[in-house]
N, C-alpha and C. Protein backbone atom coordinates (compact mmCIF):
# COMPACT_ATOMS: atom_id res chain seq x y z
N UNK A 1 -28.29 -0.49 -12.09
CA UNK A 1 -27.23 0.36 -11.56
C UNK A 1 -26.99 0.01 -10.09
N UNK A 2 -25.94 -0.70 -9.50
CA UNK A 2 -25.67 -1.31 -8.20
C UNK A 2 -24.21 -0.57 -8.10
N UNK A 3 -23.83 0.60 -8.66
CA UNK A 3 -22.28 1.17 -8.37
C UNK A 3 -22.04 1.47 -6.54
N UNK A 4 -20.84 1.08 -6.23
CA UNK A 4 -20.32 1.07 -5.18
C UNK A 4 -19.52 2.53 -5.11
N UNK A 5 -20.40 3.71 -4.28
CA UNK A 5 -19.19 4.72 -3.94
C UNK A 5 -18.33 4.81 -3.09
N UNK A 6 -17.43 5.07 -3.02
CA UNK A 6 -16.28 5.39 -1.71
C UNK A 6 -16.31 6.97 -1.32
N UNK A 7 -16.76 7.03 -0.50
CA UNK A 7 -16.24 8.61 0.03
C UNK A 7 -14.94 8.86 0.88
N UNK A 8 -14.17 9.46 0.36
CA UNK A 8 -13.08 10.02 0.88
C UNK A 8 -13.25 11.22 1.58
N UNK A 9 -13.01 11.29 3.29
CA UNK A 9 -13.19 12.55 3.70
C UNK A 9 -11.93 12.54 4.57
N UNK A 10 -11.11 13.72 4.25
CA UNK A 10 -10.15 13.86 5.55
C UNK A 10 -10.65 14.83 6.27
N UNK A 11 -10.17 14.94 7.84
CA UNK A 11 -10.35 15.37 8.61
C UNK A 11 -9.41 15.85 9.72
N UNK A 12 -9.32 16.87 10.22
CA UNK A 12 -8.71 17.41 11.81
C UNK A 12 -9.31 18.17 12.39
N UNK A 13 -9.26 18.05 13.47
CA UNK A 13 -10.32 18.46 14.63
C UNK A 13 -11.35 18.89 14.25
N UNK A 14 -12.22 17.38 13.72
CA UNK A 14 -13.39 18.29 12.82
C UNK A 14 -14.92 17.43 13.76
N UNK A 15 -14.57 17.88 15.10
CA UNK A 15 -15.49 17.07 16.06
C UNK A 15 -16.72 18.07 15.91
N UNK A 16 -16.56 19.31 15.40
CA UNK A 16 -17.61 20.15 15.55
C UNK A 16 -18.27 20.62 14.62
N UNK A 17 -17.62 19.99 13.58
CA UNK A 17 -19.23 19.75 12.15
C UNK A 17 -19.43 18.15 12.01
N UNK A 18 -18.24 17.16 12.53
CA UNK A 18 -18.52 15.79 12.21
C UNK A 18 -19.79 14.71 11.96
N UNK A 19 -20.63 15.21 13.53
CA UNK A 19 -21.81 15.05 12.97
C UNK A 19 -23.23 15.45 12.04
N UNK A 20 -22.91 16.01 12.03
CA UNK A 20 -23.80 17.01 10.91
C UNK A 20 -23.15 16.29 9.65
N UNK A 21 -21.92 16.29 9.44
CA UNK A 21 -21.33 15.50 7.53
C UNK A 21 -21.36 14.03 7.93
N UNK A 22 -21.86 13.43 9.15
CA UNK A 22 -22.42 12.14 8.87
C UNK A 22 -23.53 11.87 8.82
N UNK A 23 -24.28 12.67 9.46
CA UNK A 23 -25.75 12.20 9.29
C UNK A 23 -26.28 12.76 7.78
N UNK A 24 -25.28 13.97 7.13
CA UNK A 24 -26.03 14.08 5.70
C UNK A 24 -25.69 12.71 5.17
N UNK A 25 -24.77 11.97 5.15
CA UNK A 25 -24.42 11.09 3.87
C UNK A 25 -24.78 10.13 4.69
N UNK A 26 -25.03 9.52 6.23
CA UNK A 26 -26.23 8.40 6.60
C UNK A 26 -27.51 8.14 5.77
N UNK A 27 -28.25 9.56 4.89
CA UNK A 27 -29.70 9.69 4.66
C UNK A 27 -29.83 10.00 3.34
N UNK A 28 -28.53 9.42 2.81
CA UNK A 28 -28.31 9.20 1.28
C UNK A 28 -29.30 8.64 0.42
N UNK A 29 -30.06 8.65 -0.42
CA UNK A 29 -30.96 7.87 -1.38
C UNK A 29 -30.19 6.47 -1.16
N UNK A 30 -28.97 6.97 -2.09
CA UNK A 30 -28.46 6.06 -2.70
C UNK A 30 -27.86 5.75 -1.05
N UNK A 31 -27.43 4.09 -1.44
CA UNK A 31 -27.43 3.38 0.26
C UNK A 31 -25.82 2.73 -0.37
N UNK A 32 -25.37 2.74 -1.82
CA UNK A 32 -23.90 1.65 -1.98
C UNK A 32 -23.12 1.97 -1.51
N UNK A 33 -22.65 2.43 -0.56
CA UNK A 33 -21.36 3.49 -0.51
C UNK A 33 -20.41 3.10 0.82
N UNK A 34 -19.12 3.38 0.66
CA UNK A 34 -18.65 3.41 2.23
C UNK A 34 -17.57 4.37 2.04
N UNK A 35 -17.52 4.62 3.07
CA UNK A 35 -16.84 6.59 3.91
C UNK A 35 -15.82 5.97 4.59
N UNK A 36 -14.76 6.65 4.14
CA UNK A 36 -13.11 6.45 4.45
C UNK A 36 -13.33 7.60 5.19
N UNK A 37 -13.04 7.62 6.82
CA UNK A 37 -12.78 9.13 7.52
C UNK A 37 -11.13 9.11 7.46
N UNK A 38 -10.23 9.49 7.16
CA UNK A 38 -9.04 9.83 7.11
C UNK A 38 -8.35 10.47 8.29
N UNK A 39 -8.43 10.62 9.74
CA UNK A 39 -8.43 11.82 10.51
C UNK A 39 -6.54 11.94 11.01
N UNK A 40 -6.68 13.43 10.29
CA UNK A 40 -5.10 13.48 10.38
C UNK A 40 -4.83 14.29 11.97
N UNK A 41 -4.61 13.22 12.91
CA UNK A 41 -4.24 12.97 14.25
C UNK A 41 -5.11 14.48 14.61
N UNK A 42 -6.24 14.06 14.79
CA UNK A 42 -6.80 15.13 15.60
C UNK A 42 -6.80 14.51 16.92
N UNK A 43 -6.72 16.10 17.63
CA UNK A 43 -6.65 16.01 19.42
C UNK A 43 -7.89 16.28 19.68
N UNK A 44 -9.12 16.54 19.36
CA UNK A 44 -10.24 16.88 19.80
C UNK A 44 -11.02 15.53 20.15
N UNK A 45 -12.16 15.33 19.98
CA UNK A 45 -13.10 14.28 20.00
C UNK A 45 -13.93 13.38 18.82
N UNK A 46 -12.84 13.87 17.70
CA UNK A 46 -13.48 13.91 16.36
C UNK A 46 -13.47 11.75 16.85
N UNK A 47 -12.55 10.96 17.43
CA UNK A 47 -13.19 9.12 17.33
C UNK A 47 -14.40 9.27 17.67
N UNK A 48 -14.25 9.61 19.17
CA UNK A 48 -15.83 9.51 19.70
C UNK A 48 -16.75 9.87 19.13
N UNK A 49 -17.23 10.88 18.50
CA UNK A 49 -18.30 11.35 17.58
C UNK A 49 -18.34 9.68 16.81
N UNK A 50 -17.11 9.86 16.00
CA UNK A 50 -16.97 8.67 14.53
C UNK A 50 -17.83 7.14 15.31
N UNK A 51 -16.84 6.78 16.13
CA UNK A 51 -17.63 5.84 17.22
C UNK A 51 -18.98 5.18 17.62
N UNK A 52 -19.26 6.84 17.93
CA UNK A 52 -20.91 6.48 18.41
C UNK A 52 -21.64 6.39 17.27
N UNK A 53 -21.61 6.27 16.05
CA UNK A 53 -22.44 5.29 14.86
C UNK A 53 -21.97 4.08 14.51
N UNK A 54 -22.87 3.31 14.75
CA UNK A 54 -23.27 1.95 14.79
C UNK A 54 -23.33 1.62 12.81
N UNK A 55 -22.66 1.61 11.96
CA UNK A 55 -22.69 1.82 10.29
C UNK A 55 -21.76 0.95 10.04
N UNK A 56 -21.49 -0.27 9.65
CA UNK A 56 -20.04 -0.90 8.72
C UNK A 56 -19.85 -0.30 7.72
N UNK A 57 -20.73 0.92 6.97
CA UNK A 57 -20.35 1.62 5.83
C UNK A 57 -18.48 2.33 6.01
N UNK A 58 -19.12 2.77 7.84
CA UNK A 58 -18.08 3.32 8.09
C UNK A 58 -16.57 3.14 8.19
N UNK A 59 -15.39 3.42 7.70
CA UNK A 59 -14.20 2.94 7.79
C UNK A 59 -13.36 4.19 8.47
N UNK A 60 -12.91 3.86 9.53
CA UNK A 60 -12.29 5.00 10.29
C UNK A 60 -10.57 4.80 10.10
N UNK A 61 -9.76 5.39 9.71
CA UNK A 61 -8.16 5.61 9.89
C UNK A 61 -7.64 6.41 10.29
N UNK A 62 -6.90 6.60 11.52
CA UNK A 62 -6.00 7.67 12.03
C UNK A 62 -4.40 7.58 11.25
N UNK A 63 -3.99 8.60 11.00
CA UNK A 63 -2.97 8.83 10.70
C UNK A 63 -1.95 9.05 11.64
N UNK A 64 -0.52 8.24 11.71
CA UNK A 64 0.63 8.48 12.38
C UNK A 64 0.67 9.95 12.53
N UNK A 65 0.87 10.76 11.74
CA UNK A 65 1.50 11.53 11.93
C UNK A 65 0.73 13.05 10.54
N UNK A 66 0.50 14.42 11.31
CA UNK A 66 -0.38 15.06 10.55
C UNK A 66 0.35 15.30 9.24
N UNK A 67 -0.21 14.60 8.24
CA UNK A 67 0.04 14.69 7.06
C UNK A 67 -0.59 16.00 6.03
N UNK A 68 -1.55 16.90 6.42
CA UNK A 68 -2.44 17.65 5.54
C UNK A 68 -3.70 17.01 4.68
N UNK A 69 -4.40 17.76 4.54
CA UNK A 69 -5.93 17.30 4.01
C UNK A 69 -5.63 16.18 2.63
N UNK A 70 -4.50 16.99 1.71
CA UNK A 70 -4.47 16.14 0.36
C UNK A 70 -4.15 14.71 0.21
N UNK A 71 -2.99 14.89 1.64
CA UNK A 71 -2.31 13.23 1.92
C UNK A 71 -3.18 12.83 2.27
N UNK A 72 -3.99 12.95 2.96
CA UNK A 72 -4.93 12.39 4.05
C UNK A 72 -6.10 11.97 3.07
N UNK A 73 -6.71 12.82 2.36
CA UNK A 73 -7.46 11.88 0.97
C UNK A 73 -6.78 11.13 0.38
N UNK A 74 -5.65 11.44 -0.18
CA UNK A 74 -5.10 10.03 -0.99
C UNK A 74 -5.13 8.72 -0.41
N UNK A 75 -5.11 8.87 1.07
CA UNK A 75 -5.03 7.62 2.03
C UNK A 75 -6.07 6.77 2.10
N UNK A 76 -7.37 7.87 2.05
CA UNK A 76 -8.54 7.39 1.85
C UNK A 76 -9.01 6.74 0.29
N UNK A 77 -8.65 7.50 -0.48
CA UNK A 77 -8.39 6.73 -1.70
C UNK A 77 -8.07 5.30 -1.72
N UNK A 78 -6.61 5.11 -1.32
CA UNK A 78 -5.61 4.21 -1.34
C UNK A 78 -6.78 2.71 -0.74
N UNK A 79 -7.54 3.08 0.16
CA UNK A 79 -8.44 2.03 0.77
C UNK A 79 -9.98 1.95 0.23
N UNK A 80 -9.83 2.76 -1.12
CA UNK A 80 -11.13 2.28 -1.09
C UNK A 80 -11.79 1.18 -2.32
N UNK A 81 -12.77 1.02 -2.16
CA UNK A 81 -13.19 -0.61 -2.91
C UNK A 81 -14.46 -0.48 -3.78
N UNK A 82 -14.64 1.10 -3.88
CA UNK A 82 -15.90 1.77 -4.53
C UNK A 82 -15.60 1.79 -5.87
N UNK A 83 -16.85 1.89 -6.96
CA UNK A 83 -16.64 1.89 -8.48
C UNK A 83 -16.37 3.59 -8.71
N UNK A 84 -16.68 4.25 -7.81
CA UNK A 84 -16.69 6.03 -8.01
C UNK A 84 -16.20 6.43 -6.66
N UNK A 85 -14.87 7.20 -6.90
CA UNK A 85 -14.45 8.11 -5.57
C UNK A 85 -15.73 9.74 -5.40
N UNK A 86 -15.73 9.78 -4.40
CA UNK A 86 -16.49 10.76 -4.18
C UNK A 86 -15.86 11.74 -2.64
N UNK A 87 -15.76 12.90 -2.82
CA UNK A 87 -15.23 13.72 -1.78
C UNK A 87 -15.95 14.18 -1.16
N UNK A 88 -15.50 14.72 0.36
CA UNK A 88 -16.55 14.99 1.53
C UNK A 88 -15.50 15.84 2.04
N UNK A 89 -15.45 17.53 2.01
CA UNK A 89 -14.46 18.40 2.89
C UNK A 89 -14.94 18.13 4.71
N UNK A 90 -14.15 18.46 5.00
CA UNK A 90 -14.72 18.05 6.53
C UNK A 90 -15.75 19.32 7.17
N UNK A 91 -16.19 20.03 6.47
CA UNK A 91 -17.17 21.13 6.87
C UNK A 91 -18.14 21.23 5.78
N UNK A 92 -18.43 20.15 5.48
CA UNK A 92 -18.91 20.25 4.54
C UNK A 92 -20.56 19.37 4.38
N UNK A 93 -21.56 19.64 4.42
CA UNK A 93 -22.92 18.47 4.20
C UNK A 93 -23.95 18.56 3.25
N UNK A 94 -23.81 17.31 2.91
CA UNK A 94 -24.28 17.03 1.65
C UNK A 94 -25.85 16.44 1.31
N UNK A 95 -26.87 17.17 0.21
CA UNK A 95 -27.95 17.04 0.33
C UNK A 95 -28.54 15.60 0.10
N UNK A 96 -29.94 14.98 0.99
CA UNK A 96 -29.92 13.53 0.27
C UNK A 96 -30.09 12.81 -0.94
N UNK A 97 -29.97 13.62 -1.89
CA UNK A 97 -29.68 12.95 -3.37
C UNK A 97 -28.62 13.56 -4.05
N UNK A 98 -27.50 13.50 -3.48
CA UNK A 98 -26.31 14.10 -4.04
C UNK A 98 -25.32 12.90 -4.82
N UNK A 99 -25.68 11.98 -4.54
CA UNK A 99 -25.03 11.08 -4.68
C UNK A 99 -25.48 10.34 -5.76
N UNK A 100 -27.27 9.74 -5.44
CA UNK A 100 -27.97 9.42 -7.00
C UNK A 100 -28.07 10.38 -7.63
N UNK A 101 -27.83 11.94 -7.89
CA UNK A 101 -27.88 12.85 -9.25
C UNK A 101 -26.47 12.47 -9.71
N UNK A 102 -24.92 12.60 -8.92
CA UNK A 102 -24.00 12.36 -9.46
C UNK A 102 -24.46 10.96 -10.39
N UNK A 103 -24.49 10.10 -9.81
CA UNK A 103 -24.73 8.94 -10.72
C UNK A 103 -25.43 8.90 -11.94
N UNK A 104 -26.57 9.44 -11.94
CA UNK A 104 -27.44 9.85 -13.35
C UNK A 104 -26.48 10.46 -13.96
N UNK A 105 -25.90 11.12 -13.59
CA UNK A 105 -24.89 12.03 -14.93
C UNK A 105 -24.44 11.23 -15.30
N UNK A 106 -23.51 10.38 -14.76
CA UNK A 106 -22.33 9.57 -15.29
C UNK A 106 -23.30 8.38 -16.18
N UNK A 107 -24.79 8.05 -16.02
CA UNK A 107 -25.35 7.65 -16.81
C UNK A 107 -25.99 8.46 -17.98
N UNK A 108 -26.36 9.01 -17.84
CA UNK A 108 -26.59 10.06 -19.23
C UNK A 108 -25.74 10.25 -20.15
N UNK A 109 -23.93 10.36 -19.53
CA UNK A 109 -22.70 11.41 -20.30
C UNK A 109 -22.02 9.98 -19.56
N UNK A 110 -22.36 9.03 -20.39
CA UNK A 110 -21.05 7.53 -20.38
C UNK A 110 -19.43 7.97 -20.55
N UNK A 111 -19.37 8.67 -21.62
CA UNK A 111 -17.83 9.35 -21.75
C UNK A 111 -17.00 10.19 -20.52
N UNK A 112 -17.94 10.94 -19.52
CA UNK A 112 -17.94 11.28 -18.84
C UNK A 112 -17.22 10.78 -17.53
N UNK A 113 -15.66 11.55 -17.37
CA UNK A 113 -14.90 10.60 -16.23
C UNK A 113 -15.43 11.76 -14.56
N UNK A 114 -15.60 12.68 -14.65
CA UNK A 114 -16.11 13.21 -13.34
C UNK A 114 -16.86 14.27 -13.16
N UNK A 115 -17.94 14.36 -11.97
CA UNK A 115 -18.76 15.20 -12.03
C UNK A 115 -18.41 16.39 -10.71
């Protein structure tokens, strides 16, 4: 099992949980993955946070113009190169095997399109 996830997370002015929902999914079991931040034109400090990790997992995109959370995932979607989309609300952190239990399911329940 070598599946590639994509996490899709949009974001606005989300400088003040940002780190906290990167360092949960930094300390992931599972290590395949890369994180689309989506950030729909926040004015806060939400680059700099994104910035100061040193990760090529990481893929950062600002948006022209504030589109809302849903556009702003699809965008992240639209770029990603993972075998499984996986979502990240921007207040949101996730425990470190959240990612290998999703996967066991989808191995257990093959028919199975989402968990």
């Amino acid at each position: 099992m070598m599946e590639k996830i994509s996490i899709a997370m949009a974001t606005y002015n989300g400088e003040k949980f940002l780190r906290e929902q990167l360092d949960s999914i930094l300390v992931q079991s599972w290590t395949n993955f890369e994180l689309i931040i989506c950030d729909d034109c926040s004015t806060d400090k939400t680059w700099d946070v994104v910035k100061s990790y040193q990760d090529n997992r990481i893929i950062y995109i600002k948006n022209k113009k504030n589109y809302g959370a849903a556009k702003s995932r699809n965008i992240g979607i639209s770029k990603a190169t993972g075998d499984f989309i996986s979502f990240l609300d921007s207040d949101d952190e996730w425990l470190p095997e959240k990612l290998i239990s999703e996967l066991r399911l989808f191995e257990q329940y093959p028919d199975c399109i989402a968990v």
